[in-house]
Protein backbone atom coordinates (compact mmCIF):
# COMPACT_ATOMS: atom_id res chain seq x y z
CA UNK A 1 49.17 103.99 168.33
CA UNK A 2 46.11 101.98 169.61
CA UNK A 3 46.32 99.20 172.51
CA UNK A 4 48.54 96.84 172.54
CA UNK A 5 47.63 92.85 171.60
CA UNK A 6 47.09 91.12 175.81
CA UNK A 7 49.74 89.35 175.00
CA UNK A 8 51.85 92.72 175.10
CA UNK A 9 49.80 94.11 177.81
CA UNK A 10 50.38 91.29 180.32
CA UNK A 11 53.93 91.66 179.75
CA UNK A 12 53.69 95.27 180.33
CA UNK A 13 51.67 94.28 183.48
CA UNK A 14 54.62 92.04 184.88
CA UNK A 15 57.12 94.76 184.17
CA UNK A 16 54.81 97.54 185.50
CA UNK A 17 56.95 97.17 189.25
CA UNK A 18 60.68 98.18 187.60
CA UNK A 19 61.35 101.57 187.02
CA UNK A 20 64.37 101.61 184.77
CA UNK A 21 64.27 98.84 182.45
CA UNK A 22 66.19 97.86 179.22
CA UNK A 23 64.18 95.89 176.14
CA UNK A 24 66.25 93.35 173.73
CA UNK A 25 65.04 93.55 170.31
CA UNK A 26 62.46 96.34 170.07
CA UNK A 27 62.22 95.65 165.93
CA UNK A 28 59.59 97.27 164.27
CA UNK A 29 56.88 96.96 167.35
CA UNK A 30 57.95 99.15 170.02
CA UNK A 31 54.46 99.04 172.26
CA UNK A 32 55.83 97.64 175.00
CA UNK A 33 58.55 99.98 175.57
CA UNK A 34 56.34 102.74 174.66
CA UNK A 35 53.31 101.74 177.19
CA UNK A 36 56.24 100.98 180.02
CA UNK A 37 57.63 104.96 179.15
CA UNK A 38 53.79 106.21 179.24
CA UNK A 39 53.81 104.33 182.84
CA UNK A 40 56.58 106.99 183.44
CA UNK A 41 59.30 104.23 183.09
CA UNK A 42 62.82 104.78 181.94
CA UNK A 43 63.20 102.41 179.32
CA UNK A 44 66.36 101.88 177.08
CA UNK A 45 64.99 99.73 173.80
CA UNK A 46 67.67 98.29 171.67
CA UNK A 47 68.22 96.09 168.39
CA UNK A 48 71.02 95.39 165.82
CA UNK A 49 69.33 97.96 163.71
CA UNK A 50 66.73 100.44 165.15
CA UNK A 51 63.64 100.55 163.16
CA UNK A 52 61.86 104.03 162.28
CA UNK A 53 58.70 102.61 164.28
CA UNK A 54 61.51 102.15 167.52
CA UNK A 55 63.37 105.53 166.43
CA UNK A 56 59.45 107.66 166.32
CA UNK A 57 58.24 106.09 169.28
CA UNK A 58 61.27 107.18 171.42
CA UNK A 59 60.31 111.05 169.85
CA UNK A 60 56.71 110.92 171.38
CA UNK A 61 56.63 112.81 174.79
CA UNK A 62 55.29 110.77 177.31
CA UNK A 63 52.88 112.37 180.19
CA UNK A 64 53.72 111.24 183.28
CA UNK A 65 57.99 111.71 183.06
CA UNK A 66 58.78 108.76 181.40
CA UNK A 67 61.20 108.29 178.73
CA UNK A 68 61.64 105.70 175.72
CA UNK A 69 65.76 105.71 174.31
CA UNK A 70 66.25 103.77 171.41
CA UNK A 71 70.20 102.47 170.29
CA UNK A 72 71.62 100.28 167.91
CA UNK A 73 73.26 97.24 169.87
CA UNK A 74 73.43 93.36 169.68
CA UNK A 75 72.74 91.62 172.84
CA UNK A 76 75.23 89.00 172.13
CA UNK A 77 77.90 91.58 172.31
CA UNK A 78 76.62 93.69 175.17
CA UNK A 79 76.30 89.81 176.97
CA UNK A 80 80.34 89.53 176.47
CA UNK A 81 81.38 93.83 176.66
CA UNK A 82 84.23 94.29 178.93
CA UNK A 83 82.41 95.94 182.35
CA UNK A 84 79.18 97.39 183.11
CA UNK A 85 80.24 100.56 181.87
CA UNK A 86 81.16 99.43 178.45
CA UNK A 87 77.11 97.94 178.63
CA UNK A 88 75.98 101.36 179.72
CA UNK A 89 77.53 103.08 177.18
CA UNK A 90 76.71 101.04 174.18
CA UNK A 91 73.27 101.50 175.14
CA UNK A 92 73.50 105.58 175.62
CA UNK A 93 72.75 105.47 179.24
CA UNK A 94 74.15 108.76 180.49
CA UNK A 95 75.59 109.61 176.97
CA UNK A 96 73.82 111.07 173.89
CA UNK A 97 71.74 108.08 171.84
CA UNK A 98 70.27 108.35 168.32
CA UNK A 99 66.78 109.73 169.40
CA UNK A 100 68.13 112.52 170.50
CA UNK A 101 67.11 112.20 174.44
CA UNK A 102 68.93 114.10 176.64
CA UNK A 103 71.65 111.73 178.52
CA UNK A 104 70.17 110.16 182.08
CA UNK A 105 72.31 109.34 185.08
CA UNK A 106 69.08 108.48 186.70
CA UNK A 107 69.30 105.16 184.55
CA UNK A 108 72.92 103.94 185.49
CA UNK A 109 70.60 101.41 188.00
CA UNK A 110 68.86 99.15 185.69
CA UNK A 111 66.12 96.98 187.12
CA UNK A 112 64.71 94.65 184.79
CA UNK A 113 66.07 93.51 181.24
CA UNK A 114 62.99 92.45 179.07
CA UNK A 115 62.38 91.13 175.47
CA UNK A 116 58.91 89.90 173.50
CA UNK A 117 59.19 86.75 171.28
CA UNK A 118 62.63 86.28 172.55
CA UNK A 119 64.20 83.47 170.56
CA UNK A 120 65.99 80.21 171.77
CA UNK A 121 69.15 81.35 170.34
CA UNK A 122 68.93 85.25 171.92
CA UNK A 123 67.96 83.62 175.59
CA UNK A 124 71.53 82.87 177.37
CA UNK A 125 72.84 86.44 176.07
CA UNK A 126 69.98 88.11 177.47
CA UNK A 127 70.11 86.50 180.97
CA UNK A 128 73.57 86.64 180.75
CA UNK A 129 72.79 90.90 180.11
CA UNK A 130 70.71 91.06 183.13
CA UNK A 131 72.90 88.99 185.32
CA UNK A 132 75.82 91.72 184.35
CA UNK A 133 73.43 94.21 185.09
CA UNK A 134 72.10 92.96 188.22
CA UNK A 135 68.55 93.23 187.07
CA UNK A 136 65.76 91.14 186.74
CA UNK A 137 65.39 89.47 183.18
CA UNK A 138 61.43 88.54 182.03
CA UNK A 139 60.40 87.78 178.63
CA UNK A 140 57.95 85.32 175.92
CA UNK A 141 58.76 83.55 173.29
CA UNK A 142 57.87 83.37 169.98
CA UNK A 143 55.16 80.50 171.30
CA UNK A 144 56.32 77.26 169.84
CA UNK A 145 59.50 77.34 171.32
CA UNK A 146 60.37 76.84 175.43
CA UNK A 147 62.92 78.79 177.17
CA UNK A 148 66.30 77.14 176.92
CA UNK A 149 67.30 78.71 180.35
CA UNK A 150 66.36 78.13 184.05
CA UNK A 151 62.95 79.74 184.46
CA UNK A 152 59.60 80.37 186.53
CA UNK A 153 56.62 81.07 184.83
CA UNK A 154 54.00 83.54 185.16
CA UNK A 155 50.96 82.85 183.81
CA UNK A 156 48.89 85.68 183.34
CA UNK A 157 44.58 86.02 182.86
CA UNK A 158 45.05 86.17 179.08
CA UNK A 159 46.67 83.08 178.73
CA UNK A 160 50.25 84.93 178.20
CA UNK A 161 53.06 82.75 180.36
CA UNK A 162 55.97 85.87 180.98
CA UNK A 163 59.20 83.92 182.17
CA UNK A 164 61.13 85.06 184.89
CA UNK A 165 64.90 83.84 184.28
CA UNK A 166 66.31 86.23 187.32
């Protein structure tokens, strides 16, 4: 897997500071997750259905103790779940997931929720995630559109704006 776009890598930048984070929407590209997990970064990546891209990524070993978990979960859902701990395990934190990573306590404390290209219409649930999870909640959008909720922006050197919402 080569480099990731700047676009990618600024967002990786901004998230650099958060330890354990959780991604919305991982699809088919999972770079981001995997360059926060080479960082040695707990990340949890999620989508309504987990790609084979997402599922071989999270098999990669990663050489500085990071980890990359991939689930199948709907943002929307986890926005409205019944208690933190239903959130934590839909996602397979400290619980078995489908790549196969061992279960990690270590990531009950999530710091940041993240997406790429988050749509208009995914942008409440996600903040609404994060603000369940007590985390910090960054993403970009798809470009054309702007962020439907309260945000701060970060523009970064290659032109990338990465919106804080929390």
């Amino acid at each position: 897997m080569g480099p990731p776009p700047s676009s990618e890598r600024a967002l990786v930048d901004a998230l650099d500071p958060y330890d354990r984070l959780i991604e919305v929407g991982v699809g088919r590209r999972p770079s981001v997750a995997r360059a926060l997990a080479e960082r040695g970064r707990e990340v949890a990546a999620f989508d309504v259905a987990v790609s084979e891209a997402a599922r071989d990524a999270a098999k990669t070993r990663t050489p500085r103790g990071g980890a990359l978990r991939v689930v199948a979960a709907d943002v929307t859902a986890l926005a409205t779940a019944d208690g933190e701990r239903a959130v934590r395990r839909a996602l397979g934190i400290g619980a078995s997931d489908e790549s196969g990573g061992e279960p990690s306590d270590a990531a009950a404390g999530v710091h940041a929720v993240y997406a790429r290209n988050l749509p208009a219409e995914l942008q409440r649930s996600t903040v609404a995630l994060a603000e369940r999870l007590d985390a910090a909640c960054l993403f970009t959008t798809l470009g054309f559109e702007e962020p439907v909720v309260g945000v701060s922006r970060r523009a970064t050197e290659s032109g990338t704006v990465v919106y804080v919402a929390r």
